[in-house]
PDB file of N, CA and C in Angstrom:
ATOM      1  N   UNK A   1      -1.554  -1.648 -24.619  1.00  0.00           N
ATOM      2  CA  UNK A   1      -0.900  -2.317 -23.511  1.00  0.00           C
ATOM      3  C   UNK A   1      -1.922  -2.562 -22.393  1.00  0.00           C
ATOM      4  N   UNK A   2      -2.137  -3.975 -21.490  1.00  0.00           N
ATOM      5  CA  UNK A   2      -2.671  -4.244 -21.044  1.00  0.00           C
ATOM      6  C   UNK A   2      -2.317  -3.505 -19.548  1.00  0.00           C
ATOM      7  N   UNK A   3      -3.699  -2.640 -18.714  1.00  0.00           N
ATOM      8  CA  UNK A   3      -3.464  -2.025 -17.554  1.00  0.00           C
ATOM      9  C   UNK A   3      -3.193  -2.589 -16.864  1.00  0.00           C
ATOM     10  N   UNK A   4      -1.562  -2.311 -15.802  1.00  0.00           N
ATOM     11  CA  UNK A   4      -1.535  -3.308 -14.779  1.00  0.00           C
ATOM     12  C   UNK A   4      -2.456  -3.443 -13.442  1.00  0.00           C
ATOM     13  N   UNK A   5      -2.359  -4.700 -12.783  1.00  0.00           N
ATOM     14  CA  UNK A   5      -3.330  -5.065 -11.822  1.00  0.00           C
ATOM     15  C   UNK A   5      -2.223  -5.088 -10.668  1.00  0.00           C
ATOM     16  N   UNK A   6      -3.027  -4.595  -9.096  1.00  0.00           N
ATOM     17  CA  UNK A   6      -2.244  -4.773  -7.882  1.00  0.00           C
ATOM     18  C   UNK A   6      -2.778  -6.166  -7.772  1.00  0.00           C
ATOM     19  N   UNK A   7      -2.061  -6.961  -6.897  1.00  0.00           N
ATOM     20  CA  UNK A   7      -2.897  -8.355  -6.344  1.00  0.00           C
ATOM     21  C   UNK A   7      -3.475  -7.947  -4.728  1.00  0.00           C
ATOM     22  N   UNK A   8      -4.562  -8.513  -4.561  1.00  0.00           N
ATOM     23  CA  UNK A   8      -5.122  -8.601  -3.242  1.00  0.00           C
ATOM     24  C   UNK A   8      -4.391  -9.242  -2.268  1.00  0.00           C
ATOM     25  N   UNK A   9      -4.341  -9.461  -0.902  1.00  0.00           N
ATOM     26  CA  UNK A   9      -3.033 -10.207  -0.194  1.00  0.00           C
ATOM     27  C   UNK A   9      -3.946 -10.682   1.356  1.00  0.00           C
ATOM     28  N   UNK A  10      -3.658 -11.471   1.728  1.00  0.00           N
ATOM     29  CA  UNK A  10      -4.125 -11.125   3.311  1.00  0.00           C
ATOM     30  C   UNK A  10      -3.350 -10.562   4.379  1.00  0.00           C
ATOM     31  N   UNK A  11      -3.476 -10.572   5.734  1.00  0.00           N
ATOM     32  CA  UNK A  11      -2.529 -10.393   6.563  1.00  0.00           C
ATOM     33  C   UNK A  11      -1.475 -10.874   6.732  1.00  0.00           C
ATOM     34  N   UNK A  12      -1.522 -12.329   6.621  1.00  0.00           N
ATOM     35  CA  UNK A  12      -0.308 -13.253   6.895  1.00  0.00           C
ATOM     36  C   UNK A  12       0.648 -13.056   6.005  1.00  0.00           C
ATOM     37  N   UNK A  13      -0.046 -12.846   4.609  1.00  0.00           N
ATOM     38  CA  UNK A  13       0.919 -12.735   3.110  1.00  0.00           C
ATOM     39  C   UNK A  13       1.464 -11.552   3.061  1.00  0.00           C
ATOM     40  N   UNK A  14       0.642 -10.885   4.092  1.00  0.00           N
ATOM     41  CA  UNK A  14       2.069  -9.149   3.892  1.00  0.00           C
ATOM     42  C   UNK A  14       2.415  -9.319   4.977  1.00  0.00           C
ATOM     43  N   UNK A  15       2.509  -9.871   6.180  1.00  0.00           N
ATOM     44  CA  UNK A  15       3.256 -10.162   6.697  1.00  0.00           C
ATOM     45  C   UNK A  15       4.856 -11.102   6.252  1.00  0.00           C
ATOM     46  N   UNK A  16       4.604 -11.721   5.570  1.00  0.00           N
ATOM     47  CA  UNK A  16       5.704 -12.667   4.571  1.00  0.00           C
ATOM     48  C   UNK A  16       6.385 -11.555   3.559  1.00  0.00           C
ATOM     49  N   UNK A  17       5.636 -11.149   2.856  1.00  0.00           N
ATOM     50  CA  UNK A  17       5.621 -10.004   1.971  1.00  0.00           C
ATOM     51  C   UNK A  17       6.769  -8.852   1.942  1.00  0.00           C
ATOM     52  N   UNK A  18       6.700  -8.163   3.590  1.00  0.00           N
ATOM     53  CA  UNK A  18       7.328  -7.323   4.089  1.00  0.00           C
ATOM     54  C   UNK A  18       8.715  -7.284   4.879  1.00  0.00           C
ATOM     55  N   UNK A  19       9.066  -8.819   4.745  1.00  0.00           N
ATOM     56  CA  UNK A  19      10.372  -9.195   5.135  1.00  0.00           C
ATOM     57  C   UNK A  19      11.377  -9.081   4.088  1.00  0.00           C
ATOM     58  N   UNK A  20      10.581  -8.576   2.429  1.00  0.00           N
ATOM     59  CA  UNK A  20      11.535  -8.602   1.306  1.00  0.00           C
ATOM     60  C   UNK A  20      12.580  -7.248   1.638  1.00  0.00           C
ATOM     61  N   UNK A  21      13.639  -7.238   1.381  1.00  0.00           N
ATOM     62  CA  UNK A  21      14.670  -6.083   1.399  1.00  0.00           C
ATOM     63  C   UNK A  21      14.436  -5.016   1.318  1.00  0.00           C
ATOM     64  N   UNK A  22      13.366  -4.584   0.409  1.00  0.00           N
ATOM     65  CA  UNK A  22      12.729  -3.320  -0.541  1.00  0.00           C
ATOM     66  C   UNK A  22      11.443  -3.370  -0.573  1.00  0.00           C
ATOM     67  N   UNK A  23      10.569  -4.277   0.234  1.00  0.00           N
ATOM     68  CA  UNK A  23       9.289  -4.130   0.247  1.00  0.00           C
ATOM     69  C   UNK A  23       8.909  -2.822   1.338  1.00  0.00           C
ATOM     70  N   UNK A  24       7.788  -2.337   1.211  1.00  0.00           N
ATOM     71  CA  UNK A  24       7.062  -0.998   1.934  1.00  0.00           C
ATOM     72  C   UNK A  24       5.593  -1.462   2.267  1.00  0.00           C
ATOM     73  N   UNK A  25       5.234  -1.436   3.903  1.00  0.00           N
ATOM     74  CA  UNK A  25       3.736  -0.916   3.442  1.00  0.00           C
ATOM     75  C   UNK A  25       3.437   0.336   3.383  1.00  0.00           C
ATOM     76  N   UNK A  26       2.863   0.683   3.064  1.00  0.00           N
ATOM     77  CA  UNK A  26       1.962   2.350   2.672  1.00  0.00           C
ATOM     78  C   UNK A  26       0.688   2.261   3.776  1.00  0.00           C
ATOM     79  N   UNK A  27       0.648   3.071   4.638  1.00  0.00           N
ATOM     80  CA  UNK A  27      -1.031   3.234   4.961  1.00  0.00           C
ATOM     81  C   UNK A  27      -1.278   4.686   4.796  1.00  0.00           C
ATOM     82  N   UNK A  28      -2.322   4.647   3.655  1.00  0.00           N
ATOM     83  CA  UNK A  28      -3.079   5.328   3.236  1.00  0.00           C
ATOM     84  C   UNK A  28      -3.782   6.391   4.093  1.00  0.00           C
ATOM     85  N   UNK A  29      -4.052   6.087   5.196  1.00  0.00           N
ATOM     86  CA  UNK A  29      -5.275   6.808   6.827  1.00  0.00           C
ATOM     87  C   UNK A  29      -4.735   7.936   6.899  1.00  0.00           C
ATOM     88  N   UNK A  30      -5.320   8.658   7.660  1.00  0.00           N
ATOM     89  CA  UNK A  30      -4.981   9.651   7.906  1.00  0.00           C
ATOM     90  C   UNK A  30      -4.292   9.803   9.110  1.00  0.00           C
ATOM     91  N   UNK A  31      -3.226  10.678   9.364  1.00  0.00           N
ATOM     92  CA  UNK A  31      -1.864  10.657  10.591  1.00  0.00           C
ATOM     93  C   UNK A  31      -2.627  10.340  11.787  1.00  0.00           C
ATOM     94  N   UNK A  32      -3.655  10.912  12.005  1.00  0.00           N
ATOM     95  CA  UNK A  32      -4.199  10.552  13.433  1.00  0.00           C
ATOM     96  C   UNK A  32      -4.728   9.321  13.404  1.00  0.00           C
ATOM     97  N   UNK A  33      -5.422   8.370  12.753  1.00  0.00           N
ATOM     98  CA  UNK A  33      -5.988   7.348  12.458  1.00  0.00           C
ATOM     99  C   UNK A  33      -4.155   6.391  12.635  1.00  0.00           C
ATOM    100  N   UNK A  34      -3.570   6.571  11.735  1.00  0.00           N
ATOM    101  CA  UNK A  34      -2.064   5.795  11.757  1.00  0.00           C
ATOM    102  C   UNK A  34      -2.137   5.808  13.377  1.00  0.00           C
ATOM    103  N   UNK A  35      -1.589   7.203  13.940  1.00  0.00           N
ATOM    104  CA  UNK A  35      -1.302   7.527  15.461  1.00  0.00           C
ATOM    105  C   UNK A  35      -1.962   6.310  16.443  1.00  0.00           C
ATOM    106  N   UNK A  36      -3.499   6.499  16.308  1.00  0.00           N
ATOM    107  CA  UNK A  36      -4.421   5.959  16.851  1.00  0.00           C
ATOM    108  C   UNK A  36      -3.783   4.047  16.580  1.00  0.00           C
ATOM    109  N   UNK A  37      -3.845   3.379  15.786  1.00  0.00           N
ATOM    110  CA  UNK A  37      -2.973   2.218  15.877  1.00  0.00           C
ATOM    111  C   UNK A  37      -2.674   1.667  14.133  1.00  0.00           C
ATOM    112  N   UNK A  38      -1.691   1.087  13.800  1.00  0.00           N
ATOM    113  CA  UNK A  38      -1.111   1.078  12.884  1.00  0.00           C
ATOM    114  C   UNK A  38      -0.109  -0.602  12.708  1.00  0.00           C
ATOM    115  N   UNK A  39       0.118  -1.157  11.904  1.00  0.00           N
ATOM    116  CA  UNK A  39       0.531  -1.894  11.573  1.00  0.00           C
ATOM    117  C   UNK A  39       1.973  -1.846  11.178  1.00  0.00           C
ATOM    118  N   UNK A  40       2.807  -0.623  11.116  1.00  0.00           N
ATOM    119  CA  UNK A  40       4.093  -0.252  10.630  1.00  0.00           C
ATOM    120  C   UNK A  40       3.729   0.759   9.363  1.00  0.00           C
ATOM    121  N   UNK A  41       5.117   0.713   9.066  1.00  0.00           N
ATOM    122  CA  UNK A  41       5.443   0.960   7.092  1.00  0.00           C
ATOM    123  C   UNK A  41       5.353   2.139   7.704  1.00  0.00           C
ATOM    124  N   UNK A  42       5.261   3.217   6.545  1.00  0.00           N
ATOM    125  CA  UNK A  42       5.026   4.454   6.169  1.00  0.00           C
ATOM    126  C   UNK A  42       3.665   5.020   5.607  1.00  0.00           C
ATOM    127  N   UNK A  43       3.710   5.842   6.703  1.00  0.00           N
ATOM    128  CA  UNK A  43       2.028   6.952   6.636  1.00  0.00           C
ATOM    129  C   UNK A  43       2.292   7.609   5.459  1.00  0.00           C
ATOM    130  N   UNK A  44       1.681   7.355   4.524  1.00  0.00           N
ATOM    131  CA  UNK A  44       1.110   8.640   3.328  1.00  0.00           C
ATOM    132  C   UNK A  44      -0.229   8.640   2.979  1.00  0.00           C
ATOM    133  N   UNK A  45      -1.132   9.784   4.026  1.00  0.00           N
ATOM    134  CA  UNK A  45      -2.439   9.894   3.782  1.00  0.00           C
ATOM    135  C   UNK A  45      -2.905   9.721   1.805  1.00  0.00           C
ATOM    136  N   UNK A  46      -4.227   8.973   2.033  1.00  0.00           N
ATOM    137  CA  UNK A  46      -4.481   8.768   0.536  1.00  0.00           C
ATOM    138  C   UNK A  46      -4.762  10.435  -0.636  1.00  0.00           C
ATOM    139  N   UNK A  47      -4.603  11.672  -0.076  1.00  0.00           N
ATOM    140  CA  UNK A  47      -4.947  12.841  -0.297  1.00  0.00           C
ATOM    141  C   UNK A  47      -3.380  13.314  -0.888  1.00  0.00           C
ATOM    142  N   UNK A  48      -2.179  12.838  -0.526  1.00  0.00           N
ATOM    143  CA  UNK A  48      -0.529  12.890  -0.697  1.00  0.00           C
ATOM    144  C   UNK A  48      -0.175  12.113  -1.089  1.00  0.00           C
ATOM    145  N   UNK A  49      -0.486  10.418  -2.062  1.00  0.00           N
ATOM    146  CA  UNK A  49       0.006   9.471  -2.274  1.00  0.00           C
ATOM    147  C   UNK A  49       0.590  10.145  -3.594  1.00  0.00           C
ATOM    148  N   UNK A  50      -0.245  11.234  -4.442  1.00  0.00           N
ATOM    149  CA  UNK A  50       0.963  11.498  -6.248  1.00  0.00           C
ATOM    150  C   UNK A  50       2.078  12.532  -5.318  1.00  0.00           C
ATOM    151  N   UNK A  51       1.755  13.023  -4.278  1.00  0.00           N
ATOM    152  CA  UNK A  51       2.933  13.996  -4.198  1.00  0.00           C
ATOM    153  C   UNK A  51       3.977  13.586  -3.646  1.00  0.00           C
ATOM    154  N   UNK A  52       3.856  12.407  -2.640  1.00  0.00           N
ATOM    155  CA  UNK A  52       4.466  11.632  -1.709  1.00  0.00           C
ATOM    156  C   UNK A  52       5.041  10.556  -2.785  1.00  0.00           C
ATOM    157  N   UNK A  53       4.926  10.101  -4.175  1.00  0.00           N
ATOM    158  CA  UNK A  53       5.017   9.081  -4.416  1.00  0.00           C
ATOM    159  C   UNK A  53       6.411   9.053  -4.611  1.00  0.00           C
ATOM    160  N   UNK A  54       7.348  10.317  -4.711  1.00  0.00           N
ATOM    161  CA  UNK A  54       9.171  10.019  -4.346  1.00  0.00           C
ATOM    162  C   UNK A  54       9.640   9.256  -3.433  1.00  0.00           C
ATOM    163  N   UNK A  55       8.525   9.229  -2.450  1.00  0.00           N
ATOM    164  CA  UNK A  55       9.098   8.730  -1.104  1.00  0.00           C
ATOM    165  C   UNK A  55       9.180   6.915  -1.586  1.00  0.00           C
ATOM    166  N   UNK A  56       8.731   6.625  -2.145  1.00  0.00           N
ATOM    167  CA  UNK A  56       8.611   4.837  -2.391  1.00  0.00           C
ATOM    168  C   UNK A  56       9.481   4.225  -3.769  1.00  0.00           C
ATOM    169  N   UNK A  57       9.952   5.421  -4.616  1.00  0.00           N
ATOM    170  CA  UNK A  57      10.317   4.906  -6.016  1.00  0.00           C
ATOM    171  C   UNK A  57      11.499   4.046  -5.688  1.00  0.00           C
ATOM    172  N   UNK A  58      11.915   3.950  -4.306  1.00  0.00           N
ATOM    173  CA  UNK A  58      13.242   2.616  -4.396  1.00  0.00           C
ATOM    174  C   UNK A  58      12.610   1.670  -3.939  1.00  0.00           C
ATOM    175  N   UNK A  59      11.604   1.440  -3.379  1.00  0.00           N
ATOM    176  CA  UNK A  59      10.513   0.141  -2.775  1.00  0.00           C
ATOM    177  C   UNK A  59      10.126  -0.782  -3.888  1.00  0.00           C
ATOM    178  N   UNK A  60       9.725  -2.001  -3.693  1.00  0.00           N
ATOM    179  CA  UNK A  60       9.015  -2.954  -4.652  1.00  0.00           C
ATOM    180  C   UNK A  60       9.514  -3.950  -3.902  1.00  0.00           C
ATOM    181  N   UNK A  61       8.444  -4.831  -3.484  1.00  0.00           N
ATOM    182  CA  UNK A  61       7.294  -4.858  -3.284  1.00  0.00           C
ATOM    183  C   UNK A  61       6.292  -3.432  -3.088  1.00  0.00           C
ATOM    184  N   UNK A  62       5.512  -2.601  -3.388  1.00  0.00           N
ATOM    185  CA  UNK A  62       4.714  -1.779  -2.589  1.00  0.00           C
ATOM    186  C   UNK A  62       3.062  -2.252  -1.682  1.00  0.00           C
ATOM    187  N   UNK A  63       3.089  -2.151  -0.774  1.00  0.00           N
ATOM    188  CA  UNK A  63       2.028  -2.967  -0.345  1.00  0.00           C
ATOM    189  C   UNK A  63       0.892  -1.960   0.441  1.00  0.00           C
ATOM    190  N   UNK A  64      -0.194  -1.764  -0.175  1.00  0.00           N
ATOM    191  CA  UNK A  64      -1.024  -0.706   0.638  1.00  0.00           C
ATOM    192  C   UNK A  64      -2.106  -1.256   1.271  1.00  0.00           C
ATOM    193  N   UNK A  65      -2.459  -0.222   2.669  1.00  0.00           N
ATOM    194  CA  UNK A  65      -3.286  -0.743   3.719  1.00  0.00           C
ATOM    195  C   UNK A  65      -4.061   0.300   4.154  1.00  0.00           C
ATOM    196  N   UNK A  66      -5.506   0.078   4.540  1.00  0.00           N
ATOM    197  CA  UNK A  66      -5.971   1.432   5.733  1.00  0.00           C
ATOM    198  C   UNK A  66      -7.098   0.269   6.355  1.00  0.00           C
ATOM    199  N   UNK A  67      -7.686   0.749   7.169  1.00  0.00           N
ATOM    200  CA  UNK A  67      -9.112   0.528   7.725  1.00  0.00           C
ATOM    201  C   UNK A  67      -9.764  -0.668   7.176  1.00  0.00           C
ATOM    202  N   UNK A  68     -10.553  -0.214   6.068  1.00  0.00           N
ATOM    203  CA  UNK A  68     -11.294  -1.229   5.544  1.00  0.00           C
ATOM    204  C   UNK A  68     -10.769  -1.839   4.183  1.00  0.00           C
ATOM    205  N   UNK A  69      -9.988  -1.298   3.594  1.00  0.00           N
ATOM    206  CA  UNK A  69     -10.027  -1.678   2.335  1.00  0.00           C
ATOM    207  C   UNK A  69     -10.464  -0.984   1.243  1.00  0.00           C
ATOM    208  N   UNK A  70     -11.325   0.578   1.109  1.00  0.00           N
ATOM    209  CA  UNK A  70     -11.611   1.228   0.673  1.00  0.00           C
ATOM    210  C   UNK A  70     -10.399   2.135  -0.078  1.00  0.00           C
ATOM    211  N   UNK A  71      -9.806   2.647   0.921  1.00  0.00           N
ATOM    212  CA  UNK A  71      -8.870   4.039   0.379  1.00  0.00           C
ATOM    213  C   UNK A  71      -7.745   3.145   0.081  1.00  0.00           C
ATOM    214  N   UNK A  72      -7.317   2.222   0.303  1.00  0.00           N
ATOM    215  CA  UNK A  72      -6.043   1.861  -0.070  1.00  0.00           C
ATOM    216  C   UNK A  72      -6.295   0.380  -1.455  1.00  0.00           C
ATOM    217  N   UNK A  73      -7.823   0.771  -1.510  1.00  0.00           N
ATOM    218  CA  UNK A  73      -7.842  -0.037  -3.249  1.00  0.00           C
ATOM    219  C   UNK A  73      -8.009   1.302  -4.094  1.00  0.00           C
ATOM    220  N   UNK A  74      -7.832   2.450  -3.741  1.00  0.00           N
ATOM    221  CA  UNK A  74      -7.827   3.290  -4.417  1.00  0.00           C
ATOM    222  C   UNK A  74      -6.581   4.037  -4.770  1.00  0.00           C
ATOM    223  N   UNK A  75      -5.742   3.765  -3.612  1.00  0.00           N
ATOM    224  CA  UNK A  75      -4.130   3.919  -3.896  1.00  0.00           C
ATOM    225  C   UNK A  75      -3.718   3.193  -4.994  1.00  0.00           C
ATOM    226  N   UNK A  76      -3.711   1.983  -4.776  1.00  0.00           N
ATOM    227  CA  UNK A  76      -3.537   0.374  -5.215  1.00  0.00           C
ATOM    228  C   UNK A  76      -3.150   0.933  -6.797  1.00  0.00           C
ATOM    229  N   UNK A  77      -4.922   0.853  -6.930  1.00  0.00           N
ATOM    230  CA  UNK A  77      -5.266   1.146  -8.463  1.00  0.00           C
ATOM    231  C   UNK A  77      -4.248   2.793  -9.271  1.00  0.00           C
ATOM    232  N   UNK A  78      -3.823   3.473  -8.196  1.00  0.00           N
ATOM    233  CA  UNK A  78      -3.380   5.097  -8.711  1.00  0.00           C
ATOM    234  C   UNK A  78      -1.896   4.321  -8.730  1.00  0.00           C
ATOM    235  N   UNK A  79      -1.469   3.614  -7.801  1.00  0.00           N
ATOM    236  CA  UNK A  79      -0.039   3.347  -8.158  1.00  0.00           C
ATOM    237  C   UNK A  79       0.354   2.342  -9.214  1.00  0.00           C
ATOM    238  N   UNK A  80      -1.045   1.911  -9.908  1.00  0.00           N
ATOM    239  CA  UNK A  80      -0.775   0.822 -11.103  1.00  0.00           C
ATOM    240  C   UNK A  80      -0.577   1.327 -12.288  1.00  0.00           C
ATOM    241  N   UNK A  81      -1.131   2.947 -11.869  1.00  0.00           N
ATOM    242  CA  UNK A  81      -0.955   3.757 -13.666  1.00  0.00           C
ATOM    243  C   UNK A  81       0.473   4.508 -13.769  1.00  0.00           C
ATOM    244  N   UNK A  82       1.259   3.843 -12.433  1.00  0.00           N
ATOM    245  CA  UNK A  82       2.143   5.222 -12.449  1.00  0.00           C
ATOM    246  C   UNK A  82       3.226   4.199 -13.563  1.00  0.00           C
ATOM    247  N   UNK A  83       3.812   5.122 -15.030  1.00  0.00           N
ATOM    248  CA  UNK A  83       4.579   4.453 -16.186  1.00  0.00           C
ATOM    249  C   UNK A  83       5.687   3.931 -15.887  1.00  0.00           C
ATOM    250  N   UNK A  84       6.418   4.482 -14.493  1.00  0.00           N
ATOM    251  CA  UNK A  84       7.623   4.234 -14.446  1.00  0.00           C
ATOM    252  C   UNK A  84       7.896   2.992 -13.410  1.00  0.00           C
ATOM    253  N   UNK A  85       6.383   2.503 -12.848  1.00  0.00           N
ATOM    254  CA  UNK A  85       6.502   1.276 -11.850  1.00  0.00           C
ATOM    255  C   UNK A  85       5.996   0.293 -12.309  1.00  0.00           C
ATOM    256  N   UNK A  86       5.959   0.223 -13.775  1.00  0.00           N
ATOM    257  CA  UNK A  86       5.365  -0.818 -14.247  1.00  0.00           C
ATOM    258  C   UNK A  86       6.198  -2.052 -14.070  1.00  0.00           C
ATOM    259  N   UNK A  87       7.011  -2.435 -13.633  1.00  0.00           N
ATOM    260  CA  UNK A  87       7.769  -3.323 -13.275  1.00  0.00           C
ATOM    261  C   UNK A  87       7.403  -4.003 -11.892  1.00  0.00           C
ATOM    262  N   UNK A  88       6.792  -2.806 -11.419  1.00  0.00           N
ATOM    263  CA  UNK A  88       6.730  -2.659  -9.158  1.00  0.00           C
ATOM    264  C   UNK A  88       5.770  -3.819  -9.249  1.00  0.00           C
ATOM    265  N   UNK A  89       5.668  -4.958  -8.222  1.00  0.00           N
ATOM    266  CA  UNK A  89       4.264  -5.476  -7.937  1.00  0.00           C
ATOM    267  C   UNK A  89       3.744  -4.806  -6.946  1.00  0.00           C
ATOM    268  N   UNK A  90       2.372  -4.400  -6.895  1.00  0.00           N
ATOM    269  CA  UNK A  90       1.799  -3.269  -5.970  1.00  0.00           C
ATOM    270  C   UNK A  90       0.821  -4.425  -5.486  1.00  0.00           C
ATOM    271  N   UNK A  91       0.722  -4.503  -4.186  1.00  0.00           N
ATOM    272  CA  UNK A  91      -0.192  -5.395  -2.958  1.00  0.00           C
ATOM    273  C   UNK A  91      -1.285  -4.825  -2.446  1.00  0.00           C
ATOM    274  N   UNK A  92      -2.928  -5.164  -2.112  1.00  0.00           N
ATOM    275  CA  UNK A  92      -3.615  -4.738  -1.341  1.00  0.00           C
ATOM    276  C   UNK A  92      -3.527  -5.386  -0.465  1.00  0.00           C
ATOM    277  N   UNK A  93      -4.284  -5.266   0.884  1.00  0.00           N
ATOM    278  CA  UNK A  93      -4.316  -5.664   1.782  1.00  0.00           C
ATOM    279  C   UNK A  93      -6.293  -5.708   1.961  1.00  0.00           C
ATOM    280  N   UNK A  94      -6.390  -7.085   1.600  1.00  0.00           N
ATOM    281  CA  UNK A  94      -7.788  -7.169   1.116  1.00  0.00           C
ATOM    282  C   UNK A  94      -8.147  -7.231   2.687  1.00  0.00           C
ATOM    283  N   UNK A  95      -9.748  -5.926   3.008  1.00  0.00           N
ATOM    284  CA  UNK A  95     -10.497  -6.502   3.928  1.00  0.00           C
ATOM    285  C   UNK A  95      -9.638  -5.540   4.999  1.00  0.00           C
ATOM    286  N   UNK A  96      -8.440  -4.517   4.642  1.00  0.00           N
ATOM    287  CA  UNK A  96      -7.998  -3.707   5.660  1.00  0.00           C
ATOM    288  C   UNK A  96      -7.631  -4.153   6.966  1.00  0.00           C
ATOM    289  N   UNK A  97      -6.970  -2.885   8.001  1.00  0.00           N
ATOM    290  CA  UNK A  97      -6.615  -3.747   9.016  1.00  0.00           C
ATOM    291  C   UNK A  97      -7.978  -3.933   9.965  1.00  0.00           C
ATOM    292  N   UNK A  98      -8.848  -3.897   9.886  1.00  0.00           N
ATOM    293  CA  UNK A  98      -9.777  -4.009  10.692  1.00  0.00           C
ATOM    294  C   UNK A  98     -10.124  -5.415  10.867  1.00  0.00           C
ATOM    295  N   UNK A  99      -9.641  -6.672   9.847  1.00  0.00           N
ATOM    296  CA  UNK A  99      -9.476  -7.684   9.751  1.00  0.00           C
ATOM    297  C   UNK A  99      -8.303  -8.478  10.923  1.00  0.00           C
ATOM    298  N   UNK A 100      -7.508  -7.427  10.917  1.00  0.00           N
ATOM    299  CA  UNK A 100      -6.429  -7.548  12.415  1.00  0.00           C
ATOM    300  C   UNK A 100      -6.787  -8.255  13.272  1.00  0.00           C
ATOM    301  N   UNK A 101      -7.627  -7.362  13.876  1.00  0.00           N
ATOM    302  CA  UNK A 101      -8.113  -7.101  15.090  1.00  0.00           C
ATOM    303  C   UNK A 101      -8.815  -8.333  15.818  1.00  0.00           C
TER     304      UNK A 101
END
């Protein structure tokens, strides 16, 4: 079976994205980094995303974000192996929010 892929997204497109009923963003950062400034969704540092991942199993769209683009293509990719979301489309947020700004 072919491994699923998240798609890359920009700002504007998860902005569009996140108006779906059941869509989520995820930021990955860490609570003080979120604190410090944040885009919405729900904080689950990238260190709690397998333990935290109850918190999202009614979401889809899932759409993940941090900083640069680093930790949350690493979510991305961990929430593409999970068996039971193979259905979920999972979103990056290419280029992080630092692209915001």
């Amino acid at each position: 079976m072919p491994r699923k892929k998240y798609q890359d997204i920009t700002l504007a497109q998860m902005n569009e994205l996140r108006r779906e009923p059941k869509a989520v963003v995820v930021d990955v950062r860490e609570p003080w980094e979120f604190e410090e400034f944040n885009e919405g969704g729900v904080n689950i540092p990238l260190s709690k995303i397998r333990e935290d991942r109850k918190l999202l199993e009614d979401h889809d769209p899932i759409i993940v974000i941090c900083t640069n683009g680093t930790r949350s293509k690493v979510a991305a990719m961990d929430y593409c192996r999970v068996p039971a979301w193979a259905e979920k489309t999972i979103y990056h947020l290419k280029g992080g929010i630092l692209e915001v700004e």
